[in-house]
Protein backbone atom coordinates (compact mmCIF):
# COMPACT_ATOMS: atom_id res chain seq x y z
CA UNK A 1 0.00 0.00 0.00
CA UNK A 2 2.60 2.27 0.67
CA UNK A 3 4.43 1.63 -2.54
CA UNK A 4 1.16 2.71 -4.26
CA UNK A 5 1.50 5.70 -2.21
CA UNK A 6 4.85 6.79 -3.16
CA UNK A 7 4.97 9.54 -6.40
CA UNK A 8 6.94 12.66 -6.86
CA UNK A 9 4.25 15.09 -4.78
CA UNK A 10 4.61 12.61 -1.88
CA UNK A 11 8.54 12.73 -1.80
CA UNK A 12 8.94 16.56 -2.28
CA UNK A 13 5.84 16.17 0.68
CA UNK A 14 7.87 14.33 3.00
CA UNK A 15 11.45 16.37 2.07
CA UNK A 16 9.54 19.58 2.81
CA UNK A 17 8.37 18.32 6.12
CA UNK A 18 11.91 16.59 7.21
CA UNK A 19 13.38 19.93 6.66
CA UNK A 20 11.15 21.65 8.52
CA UNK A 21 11.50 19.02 11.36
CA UNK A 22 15.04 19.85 11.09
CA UNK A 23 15.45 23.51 10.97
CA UNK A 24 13.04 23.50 14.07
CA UNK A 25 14.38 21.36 16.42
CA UNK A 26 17.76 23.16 15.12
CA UNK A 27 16.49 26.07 16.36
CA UNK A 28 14.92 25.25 19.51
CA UNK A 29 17.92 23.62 20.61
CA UNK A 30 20.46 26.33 19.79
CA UNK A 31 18.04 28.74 21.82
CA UNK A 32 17.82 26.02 24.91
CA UNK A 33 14.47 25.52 24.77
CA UNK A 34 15.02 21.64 25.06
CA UNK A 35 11.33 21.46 26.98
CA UNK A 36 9.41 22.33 23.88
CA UNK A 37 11.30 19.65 21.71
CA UNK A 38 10.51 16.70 24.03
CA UNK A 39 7.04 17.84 24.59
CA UNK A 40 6.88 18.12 20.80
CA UNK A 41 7.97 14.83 20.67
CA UNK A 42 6.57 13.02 23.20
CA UNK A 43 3.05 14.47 21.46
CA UNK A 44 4.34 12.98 18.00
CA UNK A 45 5.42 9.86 18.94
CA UNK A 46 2.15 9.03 21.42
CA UNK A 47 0.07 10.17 18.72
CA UNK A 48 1.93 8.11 15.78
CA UNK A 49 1.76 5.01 18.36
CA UNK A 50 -1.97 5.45 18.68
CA UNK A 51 -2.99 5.33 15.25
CA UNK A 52 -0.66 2.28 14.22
CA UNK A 53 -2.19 0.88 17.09
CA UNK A 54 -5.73 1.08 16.52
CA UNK A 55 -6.10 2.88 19.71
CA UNK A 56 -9.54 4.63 19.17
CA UNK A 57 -10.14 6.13 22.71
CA UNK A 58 -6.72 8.26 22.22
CA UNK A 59 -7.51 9.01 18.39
CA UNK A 60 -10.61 10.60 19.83
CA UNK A 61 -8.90 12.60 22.04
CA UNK A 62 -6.29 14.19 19.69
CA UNK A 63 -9.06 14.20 17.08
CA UNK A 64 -11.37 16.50 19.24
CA UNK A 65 -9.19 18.52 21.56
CA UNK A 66 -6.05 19.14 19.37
CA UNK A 67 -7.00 22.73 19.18
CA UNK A 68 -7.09 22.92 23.19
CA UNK A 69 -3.41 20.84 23.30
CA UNK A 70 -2.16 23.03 21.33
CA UNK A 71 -3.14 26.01 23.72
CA UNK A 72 -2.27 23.87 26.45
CA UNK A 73 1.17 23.51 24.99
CA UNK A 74 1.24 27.28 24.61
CA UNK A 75 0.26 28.28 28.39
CA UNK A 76 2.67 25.62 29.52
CA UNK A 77 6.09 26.53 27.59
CA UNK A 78 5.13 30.47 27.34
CA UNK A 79 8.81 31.65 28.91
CA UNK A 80 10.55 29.58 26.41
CA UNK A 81 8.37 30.26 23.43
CA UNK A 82 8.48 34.31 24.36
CA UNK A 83 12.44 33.56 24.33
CA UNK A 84 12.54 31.70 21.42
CA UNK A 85 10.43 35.06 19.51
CA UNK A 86 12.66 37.56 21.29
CA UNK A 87 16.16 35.70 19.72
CA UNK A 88 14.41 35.28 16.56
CA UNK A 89 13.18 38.61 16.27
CA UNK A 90 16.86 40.04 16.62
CA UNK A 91 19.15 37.79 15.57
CA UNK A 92 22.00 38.41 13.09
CA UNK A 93 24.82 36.90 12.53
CA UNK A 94 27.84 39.01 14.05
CA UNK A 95 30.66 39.99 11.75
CA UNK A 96 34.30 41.01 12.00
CA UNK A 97 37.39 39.13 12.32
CA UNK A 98 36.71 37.52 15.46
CA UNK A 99 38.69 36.43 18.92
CA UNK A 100 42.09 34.45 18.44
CA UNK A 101 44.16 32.45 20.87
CA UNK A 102 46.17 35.19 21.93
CA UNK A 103 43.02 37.63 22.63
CA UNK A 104 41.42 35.05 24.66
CA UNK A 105 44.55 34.83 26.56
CA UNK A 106 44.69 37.93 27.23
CA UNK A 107 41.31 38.48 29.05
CA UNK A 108 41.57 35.06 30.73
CA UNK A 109 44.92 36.77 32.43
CA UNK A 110 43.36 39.56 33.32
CA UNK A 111 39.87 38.04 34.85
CA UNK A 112 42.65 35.88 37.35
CA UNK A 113 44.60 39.43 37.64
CA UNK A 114 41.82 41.05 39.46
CA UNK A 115 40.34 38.12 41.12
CA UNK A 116 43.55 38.17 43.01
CA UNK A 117 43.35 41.48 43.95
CA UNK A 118 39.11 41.61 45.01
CA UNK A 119 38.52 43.63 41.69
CA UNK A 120 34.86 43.37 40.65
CA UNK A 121 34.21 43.20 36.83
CA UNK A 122 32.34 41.77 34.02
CA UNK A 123 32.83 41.13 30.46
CA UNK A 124 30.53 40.19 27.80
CA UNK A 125 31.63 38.21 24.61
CA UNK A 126 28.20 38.19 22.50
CA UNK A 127 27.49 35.05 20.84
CA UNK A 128 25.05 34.85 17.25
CA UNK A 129 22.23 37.44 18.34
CA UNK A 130 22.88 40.90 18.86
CA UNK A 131 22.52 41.58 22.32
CA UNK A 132 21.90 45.69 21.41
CA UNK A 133 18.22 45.17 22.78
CA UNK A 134 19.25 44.47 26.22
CA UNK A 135 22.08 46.81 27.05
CA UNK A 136 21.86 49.93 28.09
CA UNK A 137 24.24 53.08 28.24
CA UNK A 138 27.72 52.95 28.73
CA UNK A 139 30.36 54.63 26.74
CA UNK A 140 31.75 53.87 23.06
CA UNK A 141 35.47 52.74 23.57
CA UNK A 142 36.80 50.71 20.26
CA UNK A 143 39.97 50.51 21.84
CA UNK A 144 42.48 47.94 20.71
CA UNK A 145 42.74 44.95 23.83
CA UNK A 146 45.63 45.21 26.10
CA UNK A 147 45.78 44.37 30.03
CA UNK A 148 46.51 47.75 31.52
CA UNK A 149 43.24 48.99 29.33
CA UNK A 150 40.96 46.19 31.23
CA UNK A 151 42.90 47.12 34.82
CA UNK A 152 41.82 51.04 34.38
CA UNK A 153 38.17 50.05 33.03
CA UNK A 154 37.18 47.77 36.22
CA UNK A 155 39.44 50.28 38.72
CA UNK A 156 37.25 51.13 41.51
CA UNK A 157 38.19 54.84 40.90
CA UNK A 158 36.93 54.21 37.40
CA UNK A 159 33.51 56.12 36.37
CA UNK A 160 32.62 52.96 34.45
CA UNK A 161 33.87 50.07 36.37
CA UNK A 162 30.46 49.08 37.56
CA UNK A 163 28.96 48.45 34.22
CA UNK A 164 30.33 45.72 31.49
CA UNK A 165 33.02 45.73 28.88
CA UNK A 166 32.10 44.70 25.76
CA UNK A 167 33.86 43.00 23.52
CA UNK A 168 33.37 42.82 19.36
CA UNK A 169 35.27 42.08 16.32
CA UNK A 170 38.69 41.35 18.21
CA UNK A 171 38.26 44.88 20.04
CA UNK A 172 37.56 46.59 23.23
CA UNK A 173 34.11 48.06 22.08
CA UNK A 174 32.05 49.95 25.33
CA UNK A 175 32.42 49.78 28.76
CA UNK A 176 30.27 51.21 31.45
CA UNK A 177 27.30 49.34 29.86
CA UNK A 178 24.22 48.04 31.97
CA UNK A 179 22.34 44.86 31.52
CA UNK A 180 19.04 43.56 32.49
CA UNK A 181 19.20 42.20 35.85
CA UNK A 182 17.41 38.82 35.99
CA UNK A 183 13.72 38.16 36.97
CA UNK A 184 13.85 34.15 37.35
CA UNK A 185 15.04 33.96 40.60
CA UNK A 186 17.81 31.19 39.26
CA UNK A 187 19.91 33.10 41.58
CA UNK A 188 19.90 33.62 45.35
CA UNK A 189 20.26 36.80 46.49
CA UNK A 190 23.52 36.37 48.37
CA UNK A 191 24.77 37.03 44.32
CA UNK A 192 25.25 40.69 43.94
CA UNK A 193 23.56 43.24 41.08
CA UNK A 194 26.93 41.99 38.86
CA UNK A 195 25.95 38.07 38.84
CA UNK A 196 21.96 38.96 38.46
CA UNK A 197 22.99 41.30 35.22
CA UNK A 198 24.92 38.10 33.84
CA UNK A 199 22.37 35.70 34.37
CA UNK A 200 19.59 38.38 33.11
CA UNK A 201 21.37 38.55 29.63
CA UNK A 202 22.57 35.06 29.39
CA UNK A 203 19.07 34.07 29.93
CA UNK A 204 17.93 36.17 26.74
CA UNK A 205 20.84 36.02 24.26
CA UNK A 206 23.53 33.63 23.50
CA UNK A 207 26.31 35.64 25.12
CA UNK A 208 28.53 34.51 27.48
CA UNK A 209 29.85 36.76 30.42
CA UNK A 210 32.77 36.35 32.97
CA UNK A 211 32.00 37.96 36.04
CA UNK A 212 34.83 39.02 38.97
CA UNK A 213 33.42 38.77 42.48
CA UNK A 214 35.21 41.55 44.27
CA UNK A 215 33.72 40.22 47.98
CA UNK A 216 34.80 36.66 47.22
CA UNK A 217 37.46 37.19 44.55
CA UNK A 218 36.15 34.41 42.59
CA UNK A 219 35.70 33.72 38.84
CA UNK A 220 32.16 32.78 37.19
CA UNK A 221 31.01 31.94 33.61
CA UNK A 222 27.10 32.62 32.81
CA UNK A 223 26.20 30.87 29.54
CA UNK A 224 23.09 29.38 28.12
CA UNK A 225 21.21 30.41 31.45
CA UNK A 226 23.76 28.54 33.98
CA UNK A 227 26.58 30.48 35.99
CA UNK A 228 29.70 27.53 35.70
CA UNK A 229 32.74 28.19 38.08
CA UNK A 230 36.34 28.91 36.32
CA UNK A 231 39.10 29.21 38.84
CA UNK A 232 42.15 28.53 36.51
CA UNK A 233 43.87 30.69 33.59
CA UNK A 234 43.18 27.19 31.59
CA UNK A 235 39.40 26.84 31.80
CA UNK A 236 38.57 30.36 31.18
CA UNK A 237 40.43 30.01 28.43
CA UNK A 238 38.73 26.63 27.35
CA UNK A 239 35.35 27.65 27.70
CA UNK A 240 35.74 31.04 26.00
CA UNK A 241 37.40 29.43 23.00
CA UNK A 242 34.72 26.86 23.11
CA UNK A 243 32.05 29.67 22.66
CA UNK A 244 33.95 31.44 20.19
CA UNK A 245 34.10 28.14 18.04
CA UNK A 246 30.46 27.47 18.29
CA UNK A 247 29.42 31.15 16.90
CA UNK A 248 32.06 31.55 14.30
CA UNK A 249 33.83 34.16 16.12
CA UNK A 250 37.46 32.20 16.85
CA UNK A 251 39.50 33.11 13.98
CA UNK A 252 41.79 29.85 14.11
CA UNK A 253 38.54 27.37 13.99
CA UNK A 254 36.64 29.45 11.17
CA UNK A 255 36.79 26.93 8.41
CA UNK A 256 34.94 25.68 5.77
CA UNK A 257 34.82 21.59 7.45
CA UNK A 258 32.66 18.79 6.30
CA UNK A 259 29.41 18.09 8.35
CA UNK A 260 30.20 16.40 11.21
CA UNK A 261 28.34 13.04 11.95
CA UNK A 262 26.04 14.56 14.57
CA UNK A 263 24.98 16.72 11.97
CA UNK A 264 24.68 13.49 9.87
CA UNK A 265 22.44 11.91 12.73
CA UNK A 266 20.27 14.84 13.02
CA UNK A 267 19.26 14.52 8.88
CA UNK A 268 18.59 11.03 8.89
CA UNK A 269 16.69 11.19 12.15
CA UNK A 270 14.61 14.26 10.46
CA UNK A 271 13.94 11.79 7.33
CA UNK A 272 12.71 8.97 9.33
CA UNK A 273 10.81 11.29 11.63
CA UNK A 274 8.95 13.05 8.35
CA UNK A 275 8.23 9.39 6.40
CA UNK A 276 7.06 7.63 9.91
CA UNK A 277 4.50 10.30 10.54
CA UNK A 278 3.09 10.89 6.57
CA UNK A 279 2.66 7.26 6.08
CA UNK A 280 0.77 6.79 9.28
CA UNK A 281 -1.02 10.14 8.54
CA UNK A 282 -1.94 8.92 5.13
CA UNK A 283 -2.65 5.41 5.97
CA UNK A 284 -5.08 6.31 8.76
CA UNK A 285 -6.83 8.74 6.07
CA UNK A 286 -6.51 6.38 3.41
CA UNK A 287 -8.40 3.41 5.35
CA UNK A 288 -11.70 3.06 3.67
CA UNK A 289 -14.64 3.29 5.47
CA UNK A 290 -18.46 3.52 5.76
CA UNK A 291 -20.82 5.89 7.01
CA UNK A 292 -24.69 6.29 7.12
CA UNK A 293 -25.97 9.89 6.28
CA UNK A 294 -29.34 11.26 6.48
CA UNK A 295 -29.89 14.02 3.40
CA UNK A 296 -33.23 16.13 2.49
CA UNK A 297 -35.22 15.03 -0.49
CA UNK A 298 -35.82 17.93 -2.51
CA UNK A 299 -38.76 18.44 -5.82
CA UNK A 300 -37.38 20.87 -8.30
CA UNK A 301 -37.89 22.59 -12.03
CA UNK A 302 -41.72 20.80 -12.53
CA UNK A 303 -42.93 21.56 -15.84
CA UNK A 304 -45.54 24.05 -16.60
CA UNK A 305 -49.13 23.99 -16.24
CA UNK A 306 -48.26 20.67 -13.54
CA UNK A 307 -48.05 20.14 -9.90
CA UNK A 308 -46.66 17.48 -7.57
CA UNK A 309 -49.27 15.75 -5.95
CA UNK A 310 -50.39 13.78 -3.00
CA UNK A 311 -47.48 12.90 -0.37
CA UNK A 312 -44.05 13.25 -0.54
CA UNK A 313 -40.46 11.74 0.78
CA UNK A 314 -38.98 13.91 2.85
CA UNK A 315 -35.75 12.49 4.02
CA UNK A 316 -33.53 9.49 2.23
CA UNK A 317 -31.18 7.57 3.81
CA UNK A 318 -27.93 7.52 1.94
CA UNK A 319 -25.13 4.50 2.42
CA UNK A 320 -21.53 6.07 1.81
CA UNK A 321 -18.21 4.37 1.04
CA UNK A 322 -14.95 6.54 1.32
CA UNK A 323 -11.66 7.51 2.96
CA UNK A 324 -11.46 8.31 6.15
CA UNK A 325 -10.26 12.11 5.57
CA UNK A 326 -13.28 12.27 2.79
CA UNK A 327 -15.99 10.79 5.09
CA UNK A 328 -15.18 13.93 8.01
CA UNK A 329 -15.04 16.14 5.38
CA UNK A 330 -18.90 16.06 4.35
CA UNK A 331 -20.88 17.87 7.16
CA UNK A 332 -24.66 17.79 8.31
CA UNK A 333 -27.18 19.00 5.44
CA UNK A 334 -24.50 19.33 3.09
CA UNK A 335 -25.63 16.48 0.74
CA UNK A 336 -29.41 16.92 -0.70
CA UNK A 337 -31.42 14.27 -2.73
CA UNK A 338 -32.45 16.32 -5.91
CA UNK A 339 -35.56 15.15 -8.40
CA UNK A 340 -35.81 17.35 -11.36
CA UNK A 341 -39.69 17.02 -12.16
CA UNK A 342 -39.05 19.29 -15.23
CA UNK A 343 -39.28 16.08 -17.98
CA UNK A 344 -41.84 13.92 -15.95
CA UNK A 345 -45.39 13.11 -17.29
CA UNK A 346 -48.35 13.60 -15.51
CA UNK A 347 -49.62 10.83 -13.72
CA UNK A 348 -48.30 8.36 -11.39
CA UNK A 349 -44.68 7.09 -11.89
CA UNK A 350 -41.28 5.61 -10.23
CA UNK A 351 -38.37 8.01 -10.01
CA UNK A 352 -35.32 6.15 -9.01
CA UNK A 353 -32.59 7.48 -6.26
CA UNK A 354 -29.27 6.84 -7.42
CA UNK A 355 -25.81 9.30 -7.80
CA UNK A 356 -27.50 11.28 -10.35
CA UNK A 357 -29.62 12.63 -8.23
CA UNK A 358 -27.19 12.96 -5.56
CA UNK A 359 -23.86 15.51 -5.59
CA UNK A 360 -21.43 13.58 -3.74
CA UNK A 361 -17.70 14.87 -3.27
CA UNK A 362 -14.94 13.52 -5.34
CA UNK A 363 -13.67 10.17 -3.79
CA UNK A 364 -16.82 9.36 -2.20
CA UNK A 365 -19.68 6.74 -3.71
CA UNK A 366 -22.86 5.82 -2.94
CA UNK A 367 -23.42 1.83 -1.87
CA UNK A 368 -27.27 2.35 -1.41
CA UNK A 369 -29.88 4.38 -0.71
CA UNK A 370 -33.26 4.04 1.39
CA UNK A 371 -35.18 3.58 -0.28
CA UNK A 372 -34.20 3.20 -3.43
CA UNK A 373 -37.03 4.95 -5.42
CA UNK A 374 -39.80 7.73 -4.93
CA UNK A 375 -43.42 7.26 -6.58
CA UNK A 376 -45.15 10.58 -7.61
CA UNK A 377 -48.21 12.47 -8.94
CA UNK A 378 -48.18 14.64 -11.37
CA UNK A 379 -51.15 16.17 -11.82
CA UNK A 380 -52.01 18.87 -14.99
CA UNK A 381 -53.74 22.24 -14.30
CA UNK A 382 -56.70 23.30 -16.01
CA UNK A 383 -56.91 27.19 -15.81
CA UNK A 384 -60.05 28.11 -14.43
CA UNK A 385 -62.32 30.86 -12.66
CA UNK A 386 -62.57 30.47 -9.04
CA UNK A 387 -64.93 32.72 -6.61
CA UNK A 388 -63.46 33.96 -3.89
CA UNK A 389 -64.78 33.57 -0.38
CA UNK A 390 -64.77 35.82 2.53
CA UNK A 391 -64.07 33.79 5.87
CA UNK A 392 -65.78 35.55 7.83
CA UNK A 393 -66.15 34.43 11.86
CA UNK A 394 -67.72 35.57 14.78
CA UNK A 395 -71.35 37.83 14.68
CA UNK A 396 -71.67 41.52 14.73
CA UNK A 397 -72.55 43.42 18.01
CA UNK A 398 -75.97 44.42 19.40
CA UNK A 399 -77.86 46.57 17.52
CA UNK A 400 -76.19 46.66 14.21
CA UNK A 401 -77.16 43.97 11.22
CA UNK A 402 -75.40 42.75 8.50
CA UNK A 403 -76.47 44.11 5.05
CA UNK A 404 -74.20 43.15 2.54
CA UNK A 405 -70.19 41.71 2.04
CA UNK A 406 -68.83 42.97 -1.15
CA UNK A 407 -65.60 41.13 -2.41
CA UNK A 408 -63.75 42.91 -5.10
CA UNK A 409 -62.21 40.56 -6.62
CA UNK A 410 -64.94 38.25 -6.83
CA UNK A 411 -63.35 35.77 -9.01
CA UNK A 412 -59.72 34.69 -9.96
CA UNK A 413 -58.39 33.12 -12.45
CA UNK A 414 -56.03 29.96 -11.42
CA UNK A 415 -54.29 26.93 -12.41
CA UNK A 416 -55.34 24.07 -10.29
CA UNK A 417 -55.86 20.37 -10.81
CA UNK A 418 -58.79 19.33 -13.41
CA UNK A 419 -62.18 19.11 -12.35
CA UNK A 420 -63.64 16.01 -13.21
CA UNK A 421 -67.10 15.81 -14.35
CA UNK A 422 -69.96 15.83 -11.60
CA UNK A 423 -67.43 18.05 -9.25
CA UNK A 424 -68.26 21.49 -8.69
CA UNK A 425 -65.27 23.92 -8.82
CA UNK A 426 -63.78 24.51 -5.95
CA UNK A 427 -63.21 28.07 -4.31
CA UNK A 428 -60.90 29.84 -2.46
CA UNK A 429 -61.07 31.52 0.84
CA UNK A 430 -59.54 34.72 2.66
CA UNK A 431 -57.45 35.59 5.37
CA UNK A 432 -60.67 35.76 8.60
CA UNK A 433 -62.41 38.71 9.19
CA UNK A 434 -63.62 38.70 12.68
CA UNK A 435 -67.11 40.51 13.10
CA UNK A 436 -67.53 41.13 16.79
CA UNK A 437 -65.06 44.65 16.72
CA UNK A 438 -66.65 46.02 13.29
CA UNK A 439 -69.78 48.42 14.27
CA UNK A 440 -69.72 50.42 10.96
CA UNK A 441 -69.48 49.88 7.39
CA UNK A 442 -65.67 49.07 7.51
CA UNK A 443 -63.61 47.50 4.49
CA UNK A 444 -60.66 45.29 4.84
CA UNK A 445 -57.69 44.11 2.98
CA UNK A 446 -57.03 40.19 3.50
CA UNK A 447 -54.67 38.06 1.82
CA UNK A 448 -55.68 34.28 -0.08
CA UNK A 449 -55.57 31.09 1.51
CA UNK A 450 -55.32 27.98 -0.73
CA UNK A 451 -53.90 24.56 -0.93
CA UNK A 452 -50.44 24.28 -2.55
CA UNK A 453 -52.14 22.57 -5.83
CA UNK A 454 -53.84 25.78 -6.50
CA UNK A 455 -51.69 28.23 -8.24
CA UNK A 456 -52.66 32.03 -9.43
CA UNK A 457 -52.06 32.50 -12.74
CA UNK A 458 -50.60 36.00 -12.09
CA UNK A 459 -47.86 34.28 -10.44
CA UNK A 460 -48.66 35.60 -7.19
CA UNK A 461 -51.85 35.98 -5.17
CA UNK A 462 -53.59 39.59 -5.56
CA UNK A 463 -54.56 41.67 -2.38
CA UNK A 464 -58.45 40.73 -1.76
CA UNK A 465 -61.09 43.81 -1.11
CA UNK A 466 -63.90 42.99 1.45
CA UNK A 467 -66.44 45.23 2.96
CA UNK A 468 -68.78 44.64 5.55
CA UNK A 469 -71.81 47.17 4.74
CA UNK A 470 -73.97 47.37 8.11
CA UNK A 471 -77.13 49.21 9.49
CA UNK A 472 -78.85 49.86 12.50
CA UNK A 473 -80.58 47.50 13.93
CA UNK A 474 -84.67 48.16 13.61
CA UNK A 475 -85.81 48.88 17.57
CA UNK A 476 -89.85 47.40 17.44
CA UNK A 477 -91.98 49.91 19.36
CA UNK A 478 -95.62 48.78 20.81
């Protein structure tokens, strides 16, 4: 079945949806948000399970409350999702000719310099996004790196030495600058403003950022959201140049290499991920099924000068046969049972339901109907004169008498089923005029009533004029 399956739309299909697979769980995991990807996942792989499974309980539950899971999913990973926008939104690849052995070096010398000697400081090597959104003030520099330039910045006589240095493109860019102090309480607040400020931009960029504890004289790292300890000239050093290699910004590592074989994994793993979940999409919508609907008979286009008579069908009930995807696809009422009337004969006769009379969508067909056929009357009109007949209820009050009704029309001329011989034409009737509130001559304006065989041959029924001519009532004297 699968094989049958397999064209050129269906392998662009599932290429298209590997590399989205991909590029997505690329880019949640280069922003850390690893709790999306195995809730993703986990959702995936319990749903694919499910089908392949027959499991009908769970298939009704992602069937009917996808849209709330989806929601749920939503409410339930909002910081990571609102962090995942935010780096999107501003990131840009950084250019310039990067940090080099010696550079690194240099500030890892430094950073064990003045934790020696209680000197607070922090320094901020951006990673892929531009972290220009976060930071505030400070003062332009674009100085060339050396150590006694980094010893002046972070001097406590310094008007700058509270904020960060900045480094870009191999240079000393500003100093002095602030950053957004963290709101996730990660931290305890035995950490000073300094390690808060690291951790707030670490959480919301992929910078990293060495911070100098002047009360403990200690060396931190804040990267990725975690503050790592880094004691020795070595490991600064290592986990700088680390950094540098994974956004492109270490000069000596910048190279045009081969895909490495995680990279490898990750594409195959995207391939089978995109072909495991079409096929068991398309096989559970492929799997033929049937389905009882209930559609409206409708009587349409009869010819002229006939009418359907006596009773009709109403309702049929239609036996469907289709995919699974095509079945949920037809709604309530949307199917009708049509009979054209416009070439029938008058008199009695057999019209037969089948899929001409029915529109069905494309992949669905009709196994049987109920019931299978419809007998009808035609009838042919005779044009004739009718009278028309005030209905009039109730009597008139005390002391008035009724002297006359004049009806103006007092005949119409209709088409209406043929009279057969002996039978006396029949007549039509108004809207009722009730006599008990009329205590004058009074005329009214009433509508027709008639049965649905009766039709006007105006093509619609004229307004009828009845008055109700009344006198005193003679008072008998002795």
């Amino acid at each position: 079945m699968f094989f049958q399956l397999l064209n050129w739309q269906s392998l662009l299909d599932i290429l298209l949806f590997a590399t989205g697979i991909f590029f997505l769980y690329r880019t949640l995991i280069s922003f850390g948000a690893w709790k999306i990807v195995y809730g993703v996942l986990i959702a995936v792989v319990f749903f694919v399970v499910s089908i392949q499974l027959g499991l009908k309980g769970i298939e009704w539950i992602y069937r009917n409350v996808s849209q709330v899971a989806v929601l749920s999913l939503i409410v339930l990973f909002q910081p990571e999702l609102r962090r995942l926008f935010e780096k999107a939104a501003s990131l840009r690849r950084q250019k310039g000719r990067g940090f080099d052995e010696q550079f690194l070096g240099l500030i890892a010398q430094n950073l064990i310099q003045m934790a020696q000697k209680n000197i607070g400081a922090i320094i901020v090597i951006p990673g892929k996004e531009s972290i220009e959104a976060w930071v505030k003030g400070g003062f332009p520099l674009n100085a060339s790196p050396s150590g006694p330039l980094i010893l002046s910045i972070f001097d406590p006589n310094s008007p700058g030495h509270d904020g960060a240095l900045i480094l870009q493109d191999g240079m000393f860019k500003d100093f002095g600058v602030r950053l957004p102090v963290s709101q996730s309480g990660r931290l305890s607040d035995e950490y000073g403003t300094r390690h808060q400020a690291a951790m707030g931009l670490c959480e919301k960029t992929d910078a990293m950022i060495a911070v100098v504890s002047e009360e403990r004289g200690n060396i931190s790292i804040f990267h990725k959201g975690s503050m790592h300890p880094a004691e020795e000239q070595n490991t600064l050093i290592e986990m700088m140049t680390s950094h540098c290699r994974d956004t492109g910004f270490f000069d000596r590592l910048r190279s045009t290499k081969k895909p490495g074989k995680s990279l490898w994994i990750e594409i195959i793993a995207s391939l089978i991920v995109a072909s495991v979940f079409w096929f068991s999409i398309i096989s559970d919508q492929g799997e033929l099924l049937e389905k009882f609907i209930t559609a409206p008979v409708e009587y349409t286009a009869t010819a002229e000068n006939v009418v359907l008579s006596g009773e009709k069908i109403n309702d049929a009930r239609l036996h469907l046969s289709g995919s699974k995807s095509d079945l949920n696809m037809i709604s309530p009422g949307s199917l009708r049972v049509k009979i054209d009337l416009s070439k029938v004969a008058a008199g009695e006769q057999m019209v037969l339901i089948n899929e001409d009379n029915i529109r069905l969508p494309k992949g669905i067909k009709l196994l049987d109907v109920e019931p299978g056929s419809v007998t009808i009357n035609i009838v042919t009109l005779s044009r004739i004169e009718v009278p028309v007949k005030p209905q009039i209820i109730g009597s008139l009050p005390k002391k008035v008498k009724l002297k006359a009704i004049k009806v103006i029309p007092e005949r119409i001329s209709v088409f209406m089923p043929s009279v057969q011989s002996g039978d006396s034409p029949k007549s039509i009737i108004t809207t009722p005029i009730y006599l008990e509130s009329i205590q004058e001559t009074t005329t009214l304006f009433c509508k027709i009533i008639s049965s649905p065989q009766i039709q006007p041959v105006e093509k619609r029924w004229p307004d009828v004029e009845v008055t109700i001519v009344v006198e005193p009532e003679s008072i008998d004297t002795q």
